[in-house]
PDB file of N, CA and C in Angstrom:
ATOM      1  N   UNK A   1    -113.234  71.910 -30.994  1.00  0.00           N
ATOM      2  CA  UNK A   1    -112.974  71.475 -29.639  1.00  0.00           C
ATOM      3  C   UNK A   1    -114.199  71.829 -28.779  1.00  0.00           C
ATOM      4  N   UNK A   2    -114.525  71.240 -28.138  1.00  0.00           N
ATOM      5  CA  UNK A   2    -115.687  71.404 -27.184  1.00  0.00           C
ATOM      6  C   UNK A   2    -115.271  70.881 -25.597  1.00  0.00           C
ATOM      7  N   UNK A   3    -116.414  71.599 -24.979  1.00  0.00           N
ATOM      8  CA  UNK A   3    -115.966  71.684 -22.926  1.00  0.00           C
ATOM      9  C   UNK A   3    -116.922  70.503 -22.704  1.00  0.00           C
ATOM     10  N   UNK A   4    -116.880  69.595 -22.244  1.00  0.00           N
ATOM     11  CA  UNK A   4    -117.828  68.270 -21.648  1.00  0.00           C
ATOM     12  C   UNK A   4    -118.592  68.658 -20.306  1.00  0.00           C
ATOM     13  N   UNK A   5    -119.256  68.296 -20.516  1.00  0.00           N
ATOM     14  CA  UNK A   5    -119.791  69.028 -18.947  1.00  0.00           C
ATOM     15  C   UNK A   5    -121.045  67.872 -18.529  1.00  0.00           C
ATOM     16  N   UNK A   6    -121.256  67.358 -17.236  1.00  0.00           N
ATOM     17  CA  UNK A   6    -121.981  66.633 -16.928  1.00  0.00           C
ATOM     18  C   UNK A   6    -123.321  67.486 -16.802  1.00  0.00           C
ATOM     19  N   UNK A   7    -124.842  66.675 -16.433  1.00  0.00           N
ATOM     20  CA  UNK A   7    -126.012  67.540 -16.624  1.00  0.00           C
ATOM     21  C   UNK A   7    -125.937  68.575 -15.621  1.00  0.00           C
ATOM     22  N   UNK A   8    -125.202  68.122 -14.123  1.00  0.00           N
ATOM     23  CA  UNK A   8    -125.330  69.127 -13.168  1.00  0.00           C
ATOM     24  C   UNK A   8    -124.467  70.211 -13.498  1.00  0.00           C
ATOM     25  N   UNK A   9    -123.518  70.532 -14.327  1.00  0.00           N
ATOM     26  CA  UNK A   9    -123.171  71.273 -14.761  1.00  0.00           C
ATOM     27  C   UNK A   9    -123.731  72.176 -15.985  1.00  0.00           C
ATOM     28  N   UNK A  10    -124.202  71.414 -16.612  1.00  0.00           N
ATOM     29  CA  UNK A  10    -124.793  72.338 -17.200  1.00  0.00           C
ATOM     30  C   UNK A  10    -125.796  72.917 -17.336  1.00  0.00           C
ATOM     31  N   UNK A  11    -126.530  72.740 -15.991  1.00  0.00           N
ATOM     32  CA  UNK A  11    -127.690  73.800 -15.370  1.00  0.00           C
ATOM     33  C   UNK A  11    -126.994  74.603 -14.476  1.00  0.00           C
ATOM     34  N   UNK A  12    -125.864  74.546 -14.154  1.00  0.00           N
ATOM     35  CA  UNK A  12    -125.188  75.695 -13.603  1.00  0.00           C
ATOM     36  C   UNK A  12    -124.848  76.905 -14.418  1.00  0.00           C
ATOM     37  N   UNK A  13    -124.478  76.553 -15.875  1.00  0.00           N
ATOM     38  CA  UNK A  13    -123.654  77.543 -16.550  1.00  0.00           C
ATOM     39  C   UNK A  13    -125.190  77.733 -17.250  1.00  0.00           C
ATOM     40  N   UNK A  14    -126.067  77.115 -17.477  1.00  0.00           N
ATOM     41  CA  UNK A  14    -127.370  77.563 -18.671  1.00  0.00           C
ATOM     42  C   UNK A  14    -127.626  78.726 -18.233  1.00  0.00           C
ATOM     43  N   UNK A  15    -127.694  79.710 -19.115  1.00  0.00           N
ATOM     44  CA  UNK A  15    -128.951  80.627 -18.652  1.00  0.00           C
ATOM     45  C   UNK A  15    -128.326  82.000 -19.872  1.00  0.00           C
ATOM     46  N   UNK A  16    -128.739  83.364 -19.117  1.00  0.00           N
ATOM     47  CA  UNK A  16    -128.727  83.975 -19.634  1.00  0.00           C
ATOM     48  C   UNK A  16    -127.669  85.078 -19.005  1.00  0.00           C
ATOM     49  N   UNK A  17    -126.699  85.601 -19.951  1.00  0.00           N
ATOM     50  CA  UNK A  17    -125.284  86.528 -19.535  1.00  0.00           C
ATOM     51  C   UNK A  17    -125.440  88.008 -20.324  1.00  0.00           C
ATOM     52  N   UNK A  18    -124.500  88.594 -19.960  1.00  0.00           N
ATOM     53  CA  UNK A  18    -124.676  89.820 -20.581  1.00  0.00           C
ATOM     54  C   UNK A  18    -124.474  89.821 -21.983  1.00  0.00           C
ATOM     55  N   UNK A  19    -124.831  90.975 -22.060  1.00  0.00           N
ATOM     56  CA  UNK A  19    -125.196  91.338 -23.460  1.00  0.00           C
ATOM     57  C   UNK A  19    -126.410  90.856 -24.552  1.00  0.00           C
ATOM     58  N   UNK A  20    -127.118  90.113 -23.117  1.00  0.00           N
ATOM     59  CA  UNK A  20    -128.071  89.102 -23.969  1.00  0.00           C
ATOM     60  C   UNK A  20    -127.508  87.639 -24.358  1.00  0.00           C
ATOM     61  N   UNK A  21    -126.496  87.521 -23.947  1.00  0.00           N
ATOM     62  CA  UNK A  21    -125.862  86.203 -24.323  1.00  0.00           C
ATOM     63  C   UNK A  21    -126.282  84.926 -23.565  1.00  0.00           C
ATOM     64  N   UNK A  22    -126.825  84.027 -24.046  1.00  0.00           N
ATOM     65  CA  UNK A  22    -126.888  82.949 -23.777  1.00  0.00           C
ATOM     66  C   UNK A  22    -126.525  81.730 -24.134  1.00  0.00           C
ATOM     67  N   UNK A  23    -126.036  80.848 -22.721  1.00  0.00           N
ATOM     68  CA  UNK A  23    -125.597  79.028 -22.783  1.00  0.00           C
ATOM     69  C   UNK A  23    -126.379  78.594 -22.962  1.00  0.00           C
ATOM     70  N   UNK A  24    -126.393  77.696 -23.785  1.00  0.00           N
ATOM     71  CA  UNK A  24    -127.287  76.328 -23.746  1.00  0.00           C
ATOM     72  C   UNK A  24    -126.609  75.384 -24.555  1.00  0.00           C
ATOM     73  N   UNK A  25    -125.989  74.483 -23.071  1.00  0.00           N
ATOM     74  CA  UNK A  25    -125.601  73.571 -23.820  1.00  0.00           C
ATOM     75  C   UNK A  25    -125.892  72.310 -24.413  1.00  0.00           C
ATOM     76  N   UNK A  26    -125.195  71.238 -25.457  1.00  0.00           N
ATOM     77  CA  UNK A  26    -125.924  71.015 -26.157  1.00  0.00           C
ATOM     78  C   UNK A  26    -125.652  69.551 -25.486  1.00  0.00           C
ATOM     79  N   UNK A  27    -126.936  68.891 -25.779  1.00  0.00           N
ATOM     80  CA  UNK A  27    -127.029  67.167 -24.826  1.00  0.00           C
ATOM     81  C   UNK A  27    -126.289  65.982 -26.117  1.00  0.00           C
ATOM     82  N   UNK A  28    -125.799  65.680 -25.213  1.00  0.00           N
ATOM     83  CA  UNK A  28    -124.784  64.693 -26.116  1.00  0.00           C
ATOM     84  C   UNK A  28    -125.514  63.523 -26.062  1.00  0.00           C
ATOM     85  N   UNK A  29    -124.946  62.087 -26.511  1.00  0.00           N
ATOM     86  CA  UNK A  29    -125.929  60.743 -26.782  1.00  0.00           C
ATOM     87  C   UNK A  29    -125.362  60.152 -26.071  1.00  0.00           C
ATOM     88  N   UNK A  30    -124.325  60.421 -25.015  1.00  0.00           N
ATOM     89  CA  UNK A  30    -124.023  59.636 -23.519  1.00  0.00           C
ATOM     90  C   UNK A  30    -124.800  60.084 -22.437  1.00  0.00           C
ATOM     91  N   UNK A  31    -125.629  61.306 -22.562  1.00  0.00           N
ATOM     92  CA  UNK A  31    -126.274  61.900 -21.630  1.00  0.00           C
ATOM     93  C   UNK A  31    -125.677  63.664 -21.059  1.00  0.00           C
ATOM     94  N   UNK A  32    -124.282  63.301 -21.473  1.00  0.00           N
ATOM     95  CA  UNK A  32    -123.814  64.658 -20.740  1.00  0.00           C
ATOM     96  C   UNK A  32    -123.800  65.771 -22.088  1.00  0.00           C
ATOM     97  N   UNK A  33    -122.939  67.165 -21.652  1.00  0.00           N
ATOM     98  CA  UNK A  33    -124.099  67.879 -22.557  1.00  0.00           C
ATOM     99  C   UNK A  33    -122.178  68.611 -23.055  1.00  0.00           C
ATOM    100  N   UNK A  34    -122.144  69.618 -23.776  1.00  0.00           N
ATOM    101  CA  UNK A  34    -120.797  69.965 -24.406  1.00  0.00           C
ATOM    102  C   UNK A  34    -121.615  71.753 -24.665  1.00  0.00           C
ATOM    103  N   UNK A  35    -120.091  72.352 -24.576  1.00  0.00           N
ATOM    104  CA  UNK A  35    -120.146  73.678 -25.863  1.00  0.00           C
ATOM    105  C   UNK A  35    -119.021  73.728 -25.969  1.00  0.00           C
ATOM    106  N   UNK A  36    -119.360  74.656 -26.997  1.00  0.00           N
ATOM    107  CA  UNK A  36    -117.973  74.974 -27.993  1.00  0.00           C
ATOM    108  C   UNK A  36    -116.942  75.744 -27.089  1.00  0.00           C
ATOM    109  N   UNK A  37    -115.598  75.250 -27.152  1.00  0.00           N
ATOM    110  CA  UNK A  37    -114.347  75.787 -26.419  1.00  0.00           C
ATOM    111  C   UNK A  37    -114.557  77.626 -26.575  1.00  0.00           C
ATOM    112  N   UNK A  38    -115.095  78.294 -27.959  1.00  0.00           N
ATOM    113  CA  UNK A  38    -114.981  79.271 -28.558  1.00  0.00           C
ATOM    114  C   UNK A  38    -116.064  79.735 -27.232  1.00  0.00           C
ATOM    115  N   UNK A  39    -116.244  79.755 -26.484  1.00  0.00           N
ATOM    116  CA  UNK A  39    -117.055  80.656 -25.232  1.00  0.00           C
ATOM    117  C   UNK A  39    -116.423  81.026 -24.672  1.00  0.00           C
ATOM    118  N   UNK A  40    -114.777  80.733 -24.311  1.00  0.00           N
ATOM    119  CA  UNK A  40    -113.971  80.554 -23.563  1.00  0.00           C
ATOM    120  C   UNK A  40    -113.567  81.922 -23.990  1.00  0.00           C
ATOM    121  N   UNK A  41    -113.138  82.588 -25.384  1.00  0.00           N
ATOM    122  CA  UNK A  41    -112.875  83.443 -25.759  1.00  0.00           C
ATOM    123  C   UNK A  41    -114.103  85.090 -25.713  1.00  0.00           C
ATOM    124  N   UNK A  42    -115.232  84.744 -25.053  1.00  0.00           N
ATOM    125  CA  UNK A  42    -116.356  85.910 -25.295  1.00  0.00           C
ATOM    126  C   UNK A  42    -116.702  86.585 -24.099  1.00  0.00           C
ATOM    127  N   UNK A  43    -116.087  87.825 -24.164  1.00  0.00           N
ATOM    128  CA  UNK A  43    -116.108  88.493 -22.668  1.00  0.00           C
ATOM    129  C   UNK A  43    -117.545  88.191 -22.285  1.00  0.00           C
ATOM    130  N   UNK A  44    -118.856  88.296 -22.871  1.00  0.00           N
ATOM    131  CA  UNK A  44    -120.267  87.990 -22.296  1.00  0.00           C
ATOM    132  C   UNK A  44    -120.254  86.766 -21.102  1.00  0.00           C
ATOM    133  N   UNK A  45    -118.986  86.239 -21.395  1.00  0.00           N
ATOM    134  CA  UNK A  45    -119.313  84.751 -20.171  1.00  0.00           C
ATOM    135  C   UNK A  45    -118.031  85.048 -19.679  1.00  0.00           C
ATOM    136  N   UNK A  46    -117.787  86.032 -19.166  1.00  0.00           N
ATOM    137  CA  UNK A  46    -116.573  85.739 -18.471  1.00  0.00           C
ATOM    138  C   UNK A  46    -116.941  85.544 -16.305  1.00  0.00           C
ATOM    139  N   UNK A  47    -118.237  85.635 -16.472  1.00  0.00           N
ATOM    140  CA  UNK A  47    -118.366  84.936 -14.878  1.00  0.00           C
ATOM    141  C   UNK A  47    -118.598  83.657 -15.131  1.00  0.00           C
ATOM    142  N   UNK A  48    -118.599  83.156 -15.672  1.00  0.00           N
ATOM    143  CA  UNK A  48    -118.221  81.474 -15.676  1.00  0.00           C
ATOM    144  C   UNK A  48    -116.983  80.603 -16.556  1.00  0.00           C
ATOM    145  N   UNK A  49    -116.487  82.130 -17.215  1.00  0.00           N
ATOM    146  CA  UNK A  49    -114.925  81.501 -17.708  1.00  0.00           C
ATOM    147  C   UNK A  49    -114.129  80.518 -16.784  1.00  0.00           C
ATOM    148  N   UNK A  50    -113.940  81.604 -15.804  1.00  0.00           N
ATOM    149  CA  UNK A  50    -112.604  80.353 -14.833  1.00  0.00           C
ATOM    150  C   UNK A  50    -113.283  79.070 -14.895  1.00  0.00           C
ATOM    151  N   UNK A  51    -114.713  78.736 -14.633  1.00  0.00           N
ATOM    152  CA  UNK A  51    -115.307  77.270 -13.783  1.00  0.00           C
ATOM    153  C   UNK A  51    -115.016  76.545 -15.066  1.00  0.00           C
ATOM    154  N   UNK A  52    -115.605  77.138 -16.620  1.00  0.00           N
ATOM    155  CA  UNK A  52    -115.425  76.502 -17.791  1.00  0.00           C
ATOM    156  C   UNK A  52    -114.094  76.011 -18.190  1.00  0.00           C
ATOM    157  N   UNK A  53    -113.298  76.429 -17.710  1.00  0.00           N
ATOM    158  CA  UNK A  53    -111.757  76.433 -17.632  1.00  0.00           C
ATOM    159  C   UNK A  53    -111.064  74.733 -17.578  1.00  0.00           C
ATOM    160  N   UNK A  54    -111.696  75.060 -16.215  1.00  0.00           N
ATOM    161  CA  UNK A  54    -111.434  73.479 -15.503  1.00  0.00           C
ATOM    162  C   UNK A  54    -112.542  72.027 -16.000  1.00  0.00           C
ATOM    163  N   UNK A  55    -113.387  72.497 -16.829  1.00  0.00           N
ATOM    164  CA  UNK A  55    -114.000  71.104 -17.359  1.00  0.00           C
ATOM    165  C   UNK A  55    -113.157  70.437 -18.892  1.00  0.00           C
ATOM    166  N   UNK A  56    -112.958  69.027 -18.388  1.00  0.00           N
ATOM    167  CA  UNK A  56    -112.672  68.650 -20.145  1.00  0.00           C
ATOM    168  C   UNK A  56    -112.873  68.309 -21.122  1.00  0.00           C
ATOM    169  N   UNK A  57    -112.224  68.689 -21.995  1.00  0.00           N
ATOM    170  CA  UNK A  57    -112.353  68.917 -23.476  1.00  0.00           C
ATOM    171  C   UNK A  57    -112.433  67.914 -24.123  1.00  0.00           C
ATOM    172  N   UNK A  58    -113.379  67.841 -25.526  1.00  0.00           N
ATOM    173  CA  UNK A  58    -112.512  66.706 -26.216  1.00  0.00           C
ATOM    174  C   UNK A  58    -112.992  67.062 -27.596  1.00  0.00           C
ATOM    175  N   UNK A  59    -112.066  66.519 -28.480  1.00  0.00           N
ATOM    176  CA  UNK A  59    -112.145  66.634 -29.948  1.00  0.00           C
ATOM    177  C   UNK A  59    -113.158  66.943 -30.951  1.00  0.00           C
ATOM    178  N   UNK A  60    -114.330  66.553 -30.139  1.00  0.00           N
ATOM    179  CA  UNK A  60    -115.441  65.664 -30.967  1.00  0.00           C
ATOM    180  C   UNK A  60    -116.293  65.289 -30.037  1.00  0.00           C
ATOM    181  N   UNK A  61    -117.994  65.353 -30.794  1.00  0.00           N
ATOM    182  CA  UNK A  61    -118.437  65.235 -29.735  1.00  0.00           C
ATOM    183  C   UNK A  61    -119.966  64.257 -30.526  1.00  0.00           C
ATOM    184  N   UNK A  62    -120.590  63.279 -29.736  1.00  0.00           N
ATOM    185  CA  UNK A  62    -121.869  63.281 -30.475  1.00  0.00           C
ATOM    186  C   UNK A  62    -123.296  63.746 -30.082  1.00  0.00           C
ATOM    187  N   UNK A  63    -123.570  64.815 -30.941  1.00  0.00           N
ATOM    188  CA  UNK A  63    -124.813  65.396 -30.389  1.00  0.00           C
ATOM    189  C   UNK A  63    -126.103  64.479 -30.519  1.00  0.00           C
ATOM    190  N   UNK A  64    -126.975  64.544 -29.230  1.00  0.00           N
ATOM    191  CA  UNK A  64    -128.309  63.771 -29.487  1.00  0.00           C
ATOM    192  C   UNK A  64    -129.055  64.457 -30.365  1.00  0.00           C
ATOM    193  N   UNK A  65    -129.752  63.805 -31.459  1.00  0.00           N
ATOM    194  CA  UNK A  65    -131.083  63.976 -32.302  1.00  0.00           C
ATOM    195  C   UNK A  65    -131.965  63.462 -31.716  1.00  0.00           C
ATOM    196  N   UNK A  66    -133.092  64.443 -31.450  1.00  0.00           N
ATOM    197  CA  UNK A  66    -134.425  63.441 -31.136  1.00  0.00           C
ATOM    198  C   UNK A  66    -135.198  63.380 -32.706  1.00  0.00           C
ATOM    199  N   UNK A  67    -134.430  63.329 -33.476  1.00  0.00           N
ATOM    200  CA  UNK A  67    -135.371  63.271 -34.975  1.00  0.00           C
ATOM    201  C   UNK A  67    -134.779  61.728 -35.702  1.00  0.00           C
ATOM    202  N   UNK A  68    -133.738  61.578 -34.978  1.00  0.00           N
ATOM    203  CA  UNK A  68    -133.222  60.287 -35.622  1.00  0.00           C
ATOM    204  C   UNK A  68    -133.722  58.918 -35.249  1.00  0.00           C
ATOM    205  N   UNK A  69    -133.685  57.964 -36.028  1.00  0.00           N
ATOM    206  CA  UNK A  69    -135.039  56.947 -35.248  1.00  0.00           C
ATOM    207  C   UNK A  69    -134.750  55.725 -36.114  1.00  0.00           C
TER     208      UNK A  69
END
């Protein structure tokens, strides 16, 4: 399961959290970008748990390759 998140969102949540933990989420081939639901569960992001909360989910996701051609 993965969180959908448009680009302006996900320069909100990118960066770097405690423990050394870092977002980066990953750019999908519609343009918008996803992570894994499993963040939802890691106290390191829990100042952006609630906001992650409210974005939606979906099953499946397709990640962009820039190697594919």
């Amino acid at each position: 399961m993965w969180i959908i998140l448009t680009p302006e969102q996900a320069e909100t949540v990118r960066g770097l959290y405690a423990e050394s933990a870092y977002l980066s989420p990953l750019l999908l081939v519609d343009g918008n970008y996803a992570l894994p639901v499993c963040v939802l569960a890691a106290s390191c992001y829990a100042e952006v748990n609630d906001y992650l909360k409210t974005l939606p989910k979906s099953e499946s996701v397709n990640v962009y390759n820039s190697e594919e051609g």
